[in-house]
PDB file of N, CA and C in Angstrom:
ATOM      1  N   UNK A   1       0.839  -1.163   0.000  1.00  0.00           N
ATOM      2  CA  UNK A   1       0.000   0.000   0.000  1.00  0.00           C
ATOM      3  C   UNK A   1       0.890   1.233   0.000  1.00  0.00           C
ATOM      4  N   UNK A   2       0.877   2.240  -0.851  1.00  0.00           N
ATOM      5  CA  UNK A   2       1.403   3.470  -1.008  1.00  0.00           C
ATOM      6  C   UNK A   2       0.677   4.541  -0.556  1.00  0.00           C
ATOM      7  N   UNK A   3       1.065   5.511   0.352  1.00  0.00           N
ATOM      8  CA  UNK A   3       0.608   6.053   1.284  1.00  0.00           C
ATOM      9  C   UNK A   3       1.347   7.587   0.961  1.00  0.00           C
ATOM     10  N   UNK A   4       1.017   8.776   0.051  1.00  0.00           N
ATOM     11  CA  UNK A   4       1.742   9.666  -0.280  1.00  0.00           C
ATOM     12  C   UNK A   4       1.171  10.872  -0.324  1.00  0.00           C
ATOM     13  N   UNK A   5       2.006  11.943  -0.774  1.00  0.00           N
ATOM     14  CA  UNK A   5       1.233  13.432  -0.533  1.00  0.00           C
ATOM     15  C   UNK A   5       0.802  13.749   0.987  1.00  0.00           C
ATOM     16  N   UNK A   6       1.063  13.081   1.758  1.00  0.00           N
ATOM     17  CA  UNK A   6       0.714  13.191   3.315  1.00  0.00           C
ATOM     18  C   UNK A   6       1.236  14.719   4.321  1.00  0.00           C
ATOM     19  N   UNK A   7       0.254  15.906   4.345  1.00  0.00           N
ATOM     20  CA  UNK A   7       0.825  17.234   4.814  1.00  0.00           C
ATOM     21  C   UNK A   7       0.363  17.412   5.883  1.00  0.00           C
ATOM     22  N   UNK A   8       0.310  18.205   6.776  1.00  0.00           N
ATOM     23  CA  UNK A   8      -0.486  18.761   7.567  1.00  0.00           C
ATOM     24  C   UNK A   8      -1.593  19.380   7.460  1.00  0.00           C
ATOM     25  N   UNK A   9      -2.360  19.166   6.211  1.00  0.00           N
ATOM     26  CA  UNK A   9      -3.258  19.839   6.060  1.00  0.00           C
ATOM     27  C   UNK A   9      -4.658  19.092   6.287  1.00  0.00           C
ATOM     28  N   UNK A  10      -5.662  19.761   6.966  1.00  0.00           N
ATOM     29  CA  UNK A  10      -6.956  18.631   7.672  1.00  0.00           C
ATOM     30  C   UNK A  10      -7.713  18.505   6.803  1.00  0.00           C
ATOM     31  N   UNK A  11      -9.195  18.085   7.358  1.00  0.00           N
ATOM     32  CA  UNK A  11      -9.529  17.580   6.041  1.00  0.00           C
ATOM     33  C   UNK A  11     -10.971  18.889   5.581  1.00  0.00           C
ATOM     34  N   UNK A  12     -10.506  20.069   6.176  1.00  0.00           N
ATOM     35  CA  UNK A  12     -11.244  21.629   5.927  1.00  0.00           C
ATOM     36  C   UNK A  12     -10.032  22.732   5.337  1.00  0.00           C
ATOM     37  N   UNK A  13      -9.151  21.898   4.766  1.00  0.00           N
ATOM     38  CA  UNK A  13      -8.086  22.829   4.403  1.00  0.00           C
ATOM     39  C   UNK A  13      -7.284  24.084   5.219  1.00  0.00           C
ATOM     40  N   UNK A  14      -7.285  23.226   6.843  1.00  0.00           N
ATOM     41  CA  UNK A  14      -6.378  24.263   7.555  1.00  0.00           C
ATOM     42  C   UNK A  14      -5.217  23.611   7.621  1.00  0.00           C
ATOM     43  N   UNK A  15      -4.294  24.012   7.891  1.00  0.00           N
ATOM     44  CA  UNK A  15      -2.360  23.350   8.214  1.00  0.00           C
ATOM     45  C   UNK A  15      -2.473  23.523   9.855  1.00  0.00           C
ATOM     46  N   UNK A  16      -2.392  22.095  10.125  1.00  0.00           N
ATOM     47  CA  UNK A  16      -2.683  21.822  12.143  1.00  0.00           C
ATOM     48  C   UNK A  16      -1.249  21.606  11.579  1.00  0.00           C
ATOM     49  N   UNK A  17      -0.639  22.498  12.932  1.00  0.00           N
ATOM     50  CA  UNK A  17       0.797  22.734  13.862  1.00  0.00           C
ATOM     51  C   UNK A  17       1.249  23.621  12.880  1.00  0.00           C
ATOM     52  N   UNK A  18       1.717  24.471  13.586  1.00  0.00           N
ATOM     53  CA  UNK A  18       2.990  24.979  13.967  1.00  0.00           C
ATOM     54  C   UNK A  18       5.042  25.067  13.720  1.00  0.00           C
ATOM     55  N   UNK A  19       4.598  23.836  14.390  1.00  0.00           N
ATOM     56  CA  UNK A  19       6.608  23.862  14.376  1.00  0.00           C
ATOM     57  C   UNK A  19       6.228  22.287  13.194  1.00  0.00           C
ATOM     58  N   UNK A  20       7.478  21.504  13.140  1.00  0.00           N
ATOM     59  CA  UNK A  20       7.778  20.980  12.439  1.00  0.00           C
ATOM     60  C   UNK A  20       7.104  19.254  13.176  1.00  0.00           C
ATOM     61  N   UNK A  21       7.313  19.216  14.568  1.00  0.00           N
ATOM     62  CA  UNK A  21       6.693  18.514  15.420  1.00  0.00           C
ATOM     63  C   UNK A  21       5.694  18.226  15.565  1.00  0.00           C
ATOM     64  N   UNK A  22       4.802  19.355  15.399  1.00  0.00           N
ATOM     65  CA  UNK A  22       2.978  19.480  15.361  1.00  0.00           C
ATOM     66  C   UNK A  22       2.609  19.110  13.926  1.00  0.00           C
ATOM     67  N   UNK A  23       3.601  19.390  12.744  1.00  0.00           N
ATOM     68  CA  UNK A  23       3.103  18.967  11.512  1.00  0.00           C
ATOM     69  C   UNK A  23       3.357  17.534  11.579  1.00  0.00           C
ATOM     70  N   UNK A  24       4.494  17.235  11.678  1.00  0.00           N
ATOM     71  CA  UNK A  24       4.850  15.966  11.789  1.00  0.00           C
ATOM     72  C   UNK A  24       3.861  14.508  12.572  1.00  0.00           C
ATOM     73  N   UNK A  25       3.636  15.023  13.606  1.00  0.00           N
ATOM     74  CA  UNK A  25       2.549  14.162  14.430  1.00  0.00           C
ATOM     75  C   UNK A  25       1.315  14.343  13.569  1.00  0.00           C
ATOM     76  N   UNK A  26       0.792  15.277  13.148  1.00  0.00           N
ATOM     77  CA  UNK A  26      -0.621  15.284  11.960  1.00  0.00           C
ATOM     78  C   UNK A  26      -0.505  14.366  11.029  1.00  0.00           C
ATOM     79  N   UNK A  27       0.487  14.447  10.404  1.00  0.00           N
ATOM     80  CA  UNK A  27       1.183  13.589   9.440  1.00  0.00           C
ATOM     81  C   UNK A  27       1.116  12.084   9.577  1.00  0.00           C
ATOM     82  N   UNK A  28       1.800  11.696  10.556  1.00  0.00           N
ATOM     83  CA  UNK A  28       1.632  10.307  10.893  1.00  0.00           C
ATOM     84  C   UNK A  28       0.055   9.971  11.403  1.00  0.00           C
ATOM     85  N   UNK A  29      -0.919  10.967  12.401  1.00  0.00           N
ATOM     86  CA  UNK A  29      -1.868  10.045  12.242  1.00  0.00           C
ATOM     87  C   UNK A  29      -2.866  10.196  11.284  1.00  0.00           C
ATOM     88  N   UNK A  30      -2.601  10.697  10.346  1.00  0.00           N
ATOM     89  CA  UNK A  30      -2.985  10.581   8.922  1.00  0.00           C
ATOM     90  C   UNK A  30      -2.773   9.427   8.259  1.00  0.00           C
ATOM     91  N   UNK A  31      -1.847   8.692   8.366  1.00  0.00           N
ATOM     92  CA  UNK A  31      -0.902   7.796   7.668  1.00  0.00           C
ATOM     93  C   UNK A  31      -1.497   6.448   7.991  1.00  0.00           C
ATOM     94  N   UNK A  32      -1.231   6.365   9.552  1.00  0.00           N
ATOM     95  CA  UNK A  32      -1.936   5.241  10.302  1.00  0.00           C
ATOM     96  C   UNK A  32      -3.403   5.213  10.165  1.00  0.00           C
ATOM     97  N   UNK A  33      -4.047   5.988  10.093  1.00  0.00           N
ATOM     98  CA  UNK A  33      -5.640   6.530   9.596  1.00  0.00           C
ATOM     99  C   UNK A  33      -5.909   5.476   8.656  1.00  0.00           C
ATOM    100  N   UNK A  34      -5.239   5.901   7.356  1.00  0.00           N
ATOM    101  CA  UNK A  34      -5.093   5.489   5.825  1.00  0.00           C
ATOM    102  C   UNK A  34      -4.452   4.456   5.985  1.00  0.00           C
ATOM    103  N   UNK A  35      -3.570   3.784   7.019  1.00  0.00           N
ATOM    104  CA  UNK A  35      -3.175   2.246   6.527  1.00  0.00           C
ATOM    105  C   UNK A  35      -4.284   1.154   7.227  1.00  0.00           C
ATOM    106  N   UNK A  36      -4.765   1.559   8.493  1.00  0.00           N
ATOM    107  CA  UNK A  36      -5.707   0.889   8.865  1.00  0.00           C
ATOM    108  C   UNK A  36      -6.788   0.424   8.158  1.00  0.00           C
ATOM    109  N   UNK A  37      -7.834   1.854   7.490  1.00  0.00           N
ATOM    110  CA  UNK A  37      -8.659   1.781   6.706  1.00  0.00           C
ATOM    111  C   UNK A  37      -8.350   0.723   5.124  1.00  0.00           C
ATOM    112  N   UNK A  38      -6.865   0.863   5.040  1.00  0.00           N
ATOM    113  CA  UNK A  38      -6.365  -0.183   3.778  1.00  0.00           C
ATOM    114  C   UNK A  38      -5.994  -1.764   4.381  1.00  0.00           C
ATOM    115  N   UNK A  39      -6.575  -1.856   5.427  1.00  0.00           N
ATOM    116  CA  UNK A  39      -5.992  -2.799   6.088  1.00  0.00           C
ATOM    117  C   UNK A  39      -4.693  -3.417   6.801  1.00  0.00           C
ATOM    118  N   UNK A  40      -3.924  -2.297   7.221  1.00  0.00           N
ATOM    119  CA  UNK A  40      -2.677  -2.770   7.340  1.00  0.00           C
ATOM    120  C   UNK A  40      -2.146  -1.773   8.445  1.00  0.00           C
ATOM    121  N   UNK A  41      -1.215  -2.153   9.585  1.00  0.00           N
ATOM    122  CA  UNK A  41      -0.834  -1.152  10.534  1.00  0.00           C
ATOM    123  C   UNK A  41       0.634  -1.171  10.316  1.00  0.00           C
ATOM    124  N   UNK A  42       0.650  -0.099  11.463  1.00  0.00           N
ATOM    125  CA  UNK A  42       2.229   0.380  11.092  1.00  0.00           C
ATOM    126  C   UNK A  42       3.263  -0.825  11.090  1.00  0.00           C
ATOM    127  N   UNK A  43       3.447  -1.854  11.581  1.00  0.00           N
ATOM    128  CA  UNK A  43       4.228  -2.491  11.680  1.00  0.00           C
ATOM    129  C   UNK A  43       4.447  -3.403   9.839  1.00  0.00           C
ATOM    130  N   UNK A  44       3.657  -3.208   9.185  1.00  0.00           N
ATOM    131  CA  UNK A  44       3.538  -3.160   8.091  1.00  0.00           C
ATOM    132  C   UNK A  44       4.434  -2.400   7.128  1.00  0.00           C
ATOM    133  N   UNK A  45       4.796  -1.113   7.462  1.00  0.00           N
ATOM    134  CA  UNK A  45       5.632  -0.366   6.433  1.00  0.00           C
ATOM    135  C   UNK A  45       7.175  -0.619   6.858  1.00  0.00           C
ATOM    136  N   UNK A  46       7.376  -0.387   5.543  1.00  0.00           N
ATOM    137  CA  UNK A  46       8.678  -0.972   5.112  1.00  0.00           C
ATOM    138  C   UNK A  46       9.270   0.607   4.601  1.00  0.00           C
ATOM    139  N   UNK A  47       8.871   1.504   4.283  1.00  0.00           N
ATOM    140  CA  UNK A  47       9.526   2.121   3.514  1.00  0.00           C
ATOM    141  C   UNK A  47       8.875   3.758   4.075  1.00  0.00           C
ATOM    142  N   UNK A  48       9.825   4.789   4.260  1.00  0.00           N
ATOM    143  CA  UNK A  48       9.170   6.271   4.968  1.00  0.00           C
ATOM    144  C   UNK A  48      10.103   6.981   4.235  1.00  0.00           C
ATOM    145  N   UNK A  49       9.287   8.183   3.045  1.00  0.00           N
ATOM    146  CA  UNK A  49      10.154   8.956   3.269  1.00  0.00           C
ATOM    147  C   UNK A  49       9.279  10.248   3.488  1.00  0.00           C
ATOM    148  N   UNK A  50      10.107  11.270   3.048  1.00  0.00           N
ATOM    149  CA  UNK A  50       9.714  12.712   4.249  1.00  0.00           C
ATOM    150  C   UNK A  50      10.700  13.679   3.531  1.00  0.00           C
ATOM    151  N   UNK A  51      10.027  14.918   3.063  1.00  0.00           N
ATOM    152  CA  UNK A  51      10.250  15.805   2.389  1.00  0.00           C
ATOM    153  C   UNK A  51      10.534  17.152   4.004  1.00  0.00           C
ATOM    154  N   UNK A  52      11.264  18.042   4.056  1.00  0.00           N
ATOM    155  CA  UNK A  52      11.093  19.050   4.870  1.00  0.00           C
ATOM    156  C   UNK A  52      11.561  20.105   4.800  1.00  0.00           C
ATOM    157  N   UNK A  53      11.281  21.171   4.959  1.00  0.00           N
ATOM    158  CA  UNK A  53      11.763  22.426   4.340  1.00  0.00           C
ATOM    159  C   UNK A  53      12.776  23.334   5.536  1.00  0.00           C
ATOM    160  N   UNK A  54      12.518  22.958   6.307  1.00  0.00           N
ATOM    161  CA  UNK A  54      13.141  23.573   7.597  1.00  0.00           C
ATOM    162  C   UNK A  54      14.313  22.692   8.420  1.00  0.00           C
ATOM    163  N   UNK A  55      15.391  22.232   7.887  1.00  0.00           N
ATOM    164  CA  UNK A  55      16.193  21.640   8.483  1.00  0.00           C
ATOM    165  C   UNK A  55      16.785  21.985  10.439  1.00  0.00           C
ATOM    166  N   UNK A  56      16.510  23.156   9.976  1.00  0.00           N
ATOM    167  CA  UNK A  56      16.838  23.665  11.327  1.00  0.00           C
ATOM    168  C   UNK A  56      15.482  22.610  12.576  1.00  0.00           C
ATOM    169  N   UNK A  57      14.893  22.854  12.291  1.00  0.00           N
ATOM    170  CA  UNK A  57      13.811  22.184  12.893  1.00  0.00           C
ATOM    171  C   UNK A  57      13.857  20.423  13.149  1.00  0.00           C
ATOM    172  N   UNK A  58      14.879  19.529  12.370  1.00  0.00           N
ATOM    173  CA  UNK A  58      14.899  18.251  12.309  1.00  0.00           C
ATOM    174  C   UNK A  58      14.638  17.204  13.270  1.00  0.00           C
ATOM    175  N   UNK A  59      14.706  17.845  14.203  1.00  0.00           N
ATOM    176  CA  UNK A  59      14.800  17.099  15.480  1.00  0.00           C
ATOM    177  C   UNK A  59      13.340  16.745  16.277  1.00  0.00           C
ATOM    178  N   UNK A  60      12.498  17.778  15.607  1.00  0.00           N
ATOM    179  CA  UNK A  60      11.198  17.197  16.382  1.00  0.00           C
ATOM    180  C   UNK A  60      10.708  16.670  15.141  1.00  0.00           C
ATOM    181  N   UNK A  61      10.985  16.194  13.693  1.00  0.00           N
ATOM    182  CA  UNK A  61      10.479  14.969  13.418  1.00  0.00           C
ATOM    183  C   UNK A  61      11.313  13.765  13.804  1.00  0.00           C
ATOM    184  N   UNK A  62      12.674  13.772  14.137  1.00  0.00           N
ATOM    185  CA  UNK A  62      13.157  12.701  14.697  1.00  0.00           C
ATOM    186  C   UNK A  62      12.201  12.432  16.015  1.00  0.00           C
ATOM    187  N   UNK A  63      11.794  12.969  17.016  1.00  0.00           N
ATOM    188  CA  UNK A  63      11.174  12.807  17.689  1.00  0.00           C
ATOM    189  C   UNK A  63       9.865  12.319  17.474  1.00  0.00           C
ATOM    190  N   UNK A  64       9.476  13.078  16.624  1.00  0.00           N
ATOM    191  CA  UNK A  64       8.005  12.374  16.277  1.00  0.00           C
ATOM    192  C   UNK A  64       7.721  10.936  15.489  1.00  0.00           C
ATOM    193  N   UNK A  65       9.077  10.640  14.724  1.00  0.00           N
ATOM    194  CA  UNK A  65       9.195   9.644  13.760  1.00  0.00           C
ATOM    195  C   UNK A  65       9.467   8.592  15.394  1.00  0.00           C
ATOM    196  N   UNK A  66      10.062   8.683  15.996  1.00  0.00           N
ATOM    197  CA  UNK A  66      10.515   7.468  17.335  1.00  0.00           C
ATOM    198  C   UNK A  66       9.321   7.624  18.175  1.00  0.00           C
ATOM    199  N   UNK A  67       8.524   8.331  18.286  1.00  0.00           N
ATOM    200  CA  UNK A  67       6.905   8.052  18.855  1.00  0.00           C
ATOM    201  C   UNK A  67       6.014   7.001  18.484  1.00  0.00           C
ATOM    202  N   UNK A  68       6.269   6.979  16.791  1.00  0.00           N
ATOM    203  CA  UNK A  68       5.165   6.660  15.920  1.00  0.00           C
ATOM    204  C   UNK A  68       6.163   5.039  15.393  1.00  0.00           C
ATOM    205  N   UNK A  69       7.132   5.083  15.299  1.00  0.00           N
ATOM    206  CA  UNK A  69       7.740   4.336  14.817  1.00  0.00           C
ATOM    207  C   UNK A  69       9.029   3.508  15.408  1.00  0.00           C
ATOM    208  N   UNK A  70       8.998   3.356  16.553  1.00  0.00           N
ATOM    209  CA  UNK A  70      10.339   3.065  17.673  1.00  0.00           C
ATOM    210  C   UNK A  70      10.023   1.978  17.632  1.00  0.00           C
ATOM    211  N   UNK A  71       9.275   1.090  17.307  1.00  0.00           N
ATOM    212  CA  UNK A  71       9.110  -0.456  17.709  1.00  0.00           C
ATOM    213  C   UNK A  71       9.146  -1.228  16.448  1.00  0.00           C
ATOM    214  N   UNK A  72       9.176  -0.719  15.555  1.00  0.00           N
ATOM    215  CA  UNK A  72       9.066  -0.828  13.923  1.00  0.00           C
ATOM    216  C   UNK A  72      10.667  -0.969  13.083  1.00  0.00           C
ATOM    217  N   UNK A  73      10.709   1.082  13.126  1.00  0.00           N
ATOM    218  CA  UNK A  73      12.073   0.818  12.655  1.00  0.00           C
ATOM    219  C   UNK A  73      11.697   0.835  11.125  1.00  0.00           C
ATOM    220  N   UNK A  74      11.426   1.093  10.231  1.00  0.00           N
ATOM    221  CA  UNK A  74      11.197   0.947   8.331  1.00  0.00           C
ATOM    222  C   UNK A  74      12.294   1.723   7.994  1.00  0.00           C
ATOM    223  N   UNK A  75      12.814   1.321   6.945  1.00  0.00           N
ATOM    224  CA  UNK A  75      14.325   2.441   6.324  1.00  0.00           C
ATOM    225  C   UNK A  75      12.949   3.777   6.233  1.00  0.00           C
ATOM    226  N   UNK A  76      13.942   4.455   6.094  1.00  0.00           N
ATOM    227  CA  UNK A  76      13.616   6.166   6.358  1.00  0.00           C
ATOM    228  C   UNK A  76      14.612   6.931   5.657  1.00  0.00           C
ATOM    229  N   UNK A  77      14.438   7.956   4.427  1.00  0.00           N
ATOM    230  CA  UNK A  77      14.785   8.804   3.731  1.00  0.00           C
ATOM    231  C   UNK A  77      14.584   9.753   3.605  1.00  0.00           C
ATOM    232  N   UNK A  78      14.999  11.155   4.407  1.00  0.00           N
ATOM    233  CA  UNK A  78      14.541  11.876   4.751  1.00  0.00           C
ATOM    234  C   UNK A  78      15.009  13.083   3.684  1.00  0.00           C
ATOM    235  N   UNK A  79      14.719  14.054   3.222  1.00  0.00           N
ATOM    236  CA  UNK A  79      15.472  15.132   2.275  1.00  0.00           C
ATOM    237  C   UNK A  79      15.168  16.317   2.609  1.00  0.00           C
ATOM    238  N   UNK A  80      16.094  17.138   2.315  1.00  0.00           N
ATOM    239  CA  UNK A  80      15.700  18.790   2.405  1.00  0.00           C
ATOM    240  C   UNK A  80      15.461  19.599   1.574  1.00  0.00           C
ATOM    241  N   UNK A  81      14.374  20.283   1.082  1.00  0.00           N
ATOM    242  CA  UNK A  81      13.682  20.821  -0.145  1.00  0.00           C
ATOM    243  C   UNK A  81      13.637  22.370   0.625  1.00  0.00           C
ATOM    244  N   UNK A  82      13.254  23.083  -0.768  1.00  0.00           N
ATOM    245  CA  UNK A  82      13.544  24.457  -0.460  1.00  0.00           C
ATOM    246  C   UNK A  82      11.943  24.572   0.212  1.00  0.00           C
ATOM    247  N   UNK A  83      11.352  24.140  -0.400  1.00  0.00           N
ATOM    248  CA  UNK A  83       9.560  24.630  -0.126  1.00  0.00           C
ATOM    249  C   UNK A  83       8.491  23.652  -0.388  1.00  0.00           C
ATOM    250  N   UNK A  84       7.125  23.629   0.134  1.00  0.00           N
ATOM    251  CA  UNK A  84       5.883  22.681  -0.518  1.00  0.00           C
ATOM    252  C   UNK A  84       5.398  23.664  -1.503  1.00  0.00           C
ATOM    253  N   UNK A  85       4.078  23.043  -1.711  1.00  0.00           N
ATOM    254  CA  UNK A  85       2.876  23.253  -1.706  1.00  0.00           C
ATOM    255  C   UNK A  85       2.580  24.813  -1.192  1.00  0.00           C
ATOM    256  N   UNK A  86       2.568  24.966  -0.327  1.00  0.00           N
ATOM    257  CA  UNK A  86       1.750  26.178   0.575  1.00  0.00           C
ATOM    258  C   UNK A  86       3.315  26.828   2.032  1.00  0.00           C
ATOM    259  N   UNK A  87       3.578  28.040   1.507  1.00  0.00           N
ATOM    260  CA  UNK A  87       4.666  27.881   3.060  1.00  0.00           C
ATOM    261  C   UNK A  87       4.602  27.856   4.089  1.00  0.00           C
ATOM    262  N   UNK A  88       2.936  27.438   4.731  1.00  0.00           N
ATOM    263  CA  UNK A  88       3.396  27.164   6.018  1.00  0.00           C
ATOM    264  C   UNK A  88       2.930  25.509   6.141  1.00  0.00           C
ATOM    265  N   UNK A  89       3.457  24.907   5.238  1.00  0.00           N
ATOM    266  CA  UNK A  89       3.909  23.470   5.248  1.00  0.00           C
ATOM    267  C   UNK A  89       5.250  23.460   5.677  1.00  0.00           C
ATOM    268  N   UNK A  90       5.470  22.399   6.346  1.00  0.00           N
ATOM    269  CA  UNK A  90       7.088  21.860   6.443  1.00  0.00           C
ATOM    270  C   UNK A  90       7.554  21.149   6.519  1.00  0.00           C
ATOM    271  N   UNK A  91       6.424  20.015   6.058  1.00  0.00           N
ATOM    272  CA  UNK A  91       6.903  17.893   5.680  1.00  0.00           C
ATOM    273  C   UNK A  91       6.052  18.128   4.917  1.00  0.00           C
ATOM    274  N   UNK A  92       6.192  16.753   4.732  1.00  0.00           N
ATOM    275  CA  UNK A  92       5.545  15.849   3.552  1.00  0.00           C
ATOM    276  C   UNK A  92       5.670  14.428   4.040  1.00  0.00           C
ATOM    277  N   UNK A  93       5.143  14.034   4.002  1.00  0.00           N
ATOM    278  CA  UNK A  93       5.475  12.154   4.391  1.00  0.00           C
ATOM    279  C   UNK A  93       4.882  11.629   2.877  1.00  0.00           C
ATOM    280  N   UNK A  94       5.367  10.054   2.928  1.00  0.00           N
ATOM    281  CA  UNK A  94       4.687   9.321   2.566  1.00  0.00           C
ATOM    282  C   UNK A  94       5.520   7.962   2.451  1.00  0.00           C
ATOM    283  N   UNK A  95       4.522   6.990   2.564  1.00  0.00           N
ATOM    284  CA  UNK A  95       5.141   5.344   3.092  1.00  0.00           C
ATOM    285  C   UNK A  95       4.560   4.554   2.114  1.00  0.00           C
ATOM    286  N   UNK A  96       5.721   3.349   2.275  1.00  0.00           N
ATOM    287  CA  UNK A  96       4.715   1.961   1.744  1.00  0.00           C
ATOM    288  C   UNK A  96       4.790   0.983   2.459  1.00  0.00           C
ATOM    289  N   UNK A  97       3.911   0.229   2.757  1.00  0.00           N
ATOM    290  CA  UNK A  97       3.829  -0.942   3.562  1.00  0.00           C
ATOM    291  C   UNK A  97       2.998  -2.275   2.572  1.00  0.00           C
ATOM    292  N   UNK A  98       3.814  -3.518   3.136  1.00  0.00           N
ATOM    293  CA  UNK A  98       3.688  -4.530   2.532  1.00  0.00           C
ATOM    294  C   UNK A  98       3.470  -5.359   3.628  1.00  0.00           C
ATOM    295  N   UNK A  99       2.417  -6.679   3.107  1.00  0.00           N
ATOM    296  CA  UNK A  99       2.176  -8.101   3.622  1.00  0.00           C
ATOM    297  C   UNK A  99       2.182  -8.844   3.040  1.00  0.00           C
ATOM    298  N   UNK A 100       2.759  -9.742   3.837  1.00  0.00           N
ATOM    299  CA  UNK A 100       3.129 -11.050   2.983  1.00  0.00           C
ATOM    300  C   UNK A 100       2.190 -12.019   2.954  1.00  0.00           C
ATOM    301  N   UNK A 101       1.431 -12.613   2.066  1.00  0.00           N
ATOM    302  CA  UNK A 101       0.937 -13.218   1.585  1.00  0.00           C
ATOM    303  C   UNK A 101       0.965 -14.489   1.113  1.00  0.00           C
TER     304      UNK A 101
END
């Protein structure tokens, strides 16, 4: 399941949080939202990456990524882009998760 385009943005077109932390946590339970509903939980993804515009800020998605993902562990590719979508974005996620069958 491919899980992409994932922002902080709700589902009335406001951007919930702030710092990079508050986007970040929106982000993921967005993600988990959408893998459940596809049938599949986090322990499922294999693959995270994550767009962010604010490097300075990195540390509260490391934080937020070891909240959501400390028992898991999926490779993780993280990059630094000048800008989104909208500027007061400042991730992007998006995952894939697989079952074996």
């Amino acid at each position: 399941m491919y899980v992409t385009g994932t922002t902080s943005v709700d589902e009335n077109g406001k951007t919930r949080g702030k710092s990079l932390r508050e986007q970040a946590d929106y982000c993921f339970e967005k993600i988990l939202k959408a893998l459940k509903e596809g049938g599949f939980q986090k322990e499922d993804v294999v693959l995270v990456r994550v767009y962010v515009t604010d490097m300075k800020q990195l540390s509260g998605f490391d934080e937020s990524f070891r909240t959501y993902f400390f028992d898991v562990k999926p490779c993780c590719t993280l990059v630094g882009i000048s800008n989104l979508v909208s500027p007061e974005l400042l991730i992007e996620i998006e995952c894939i998760a697989e079952k074996e069958v």
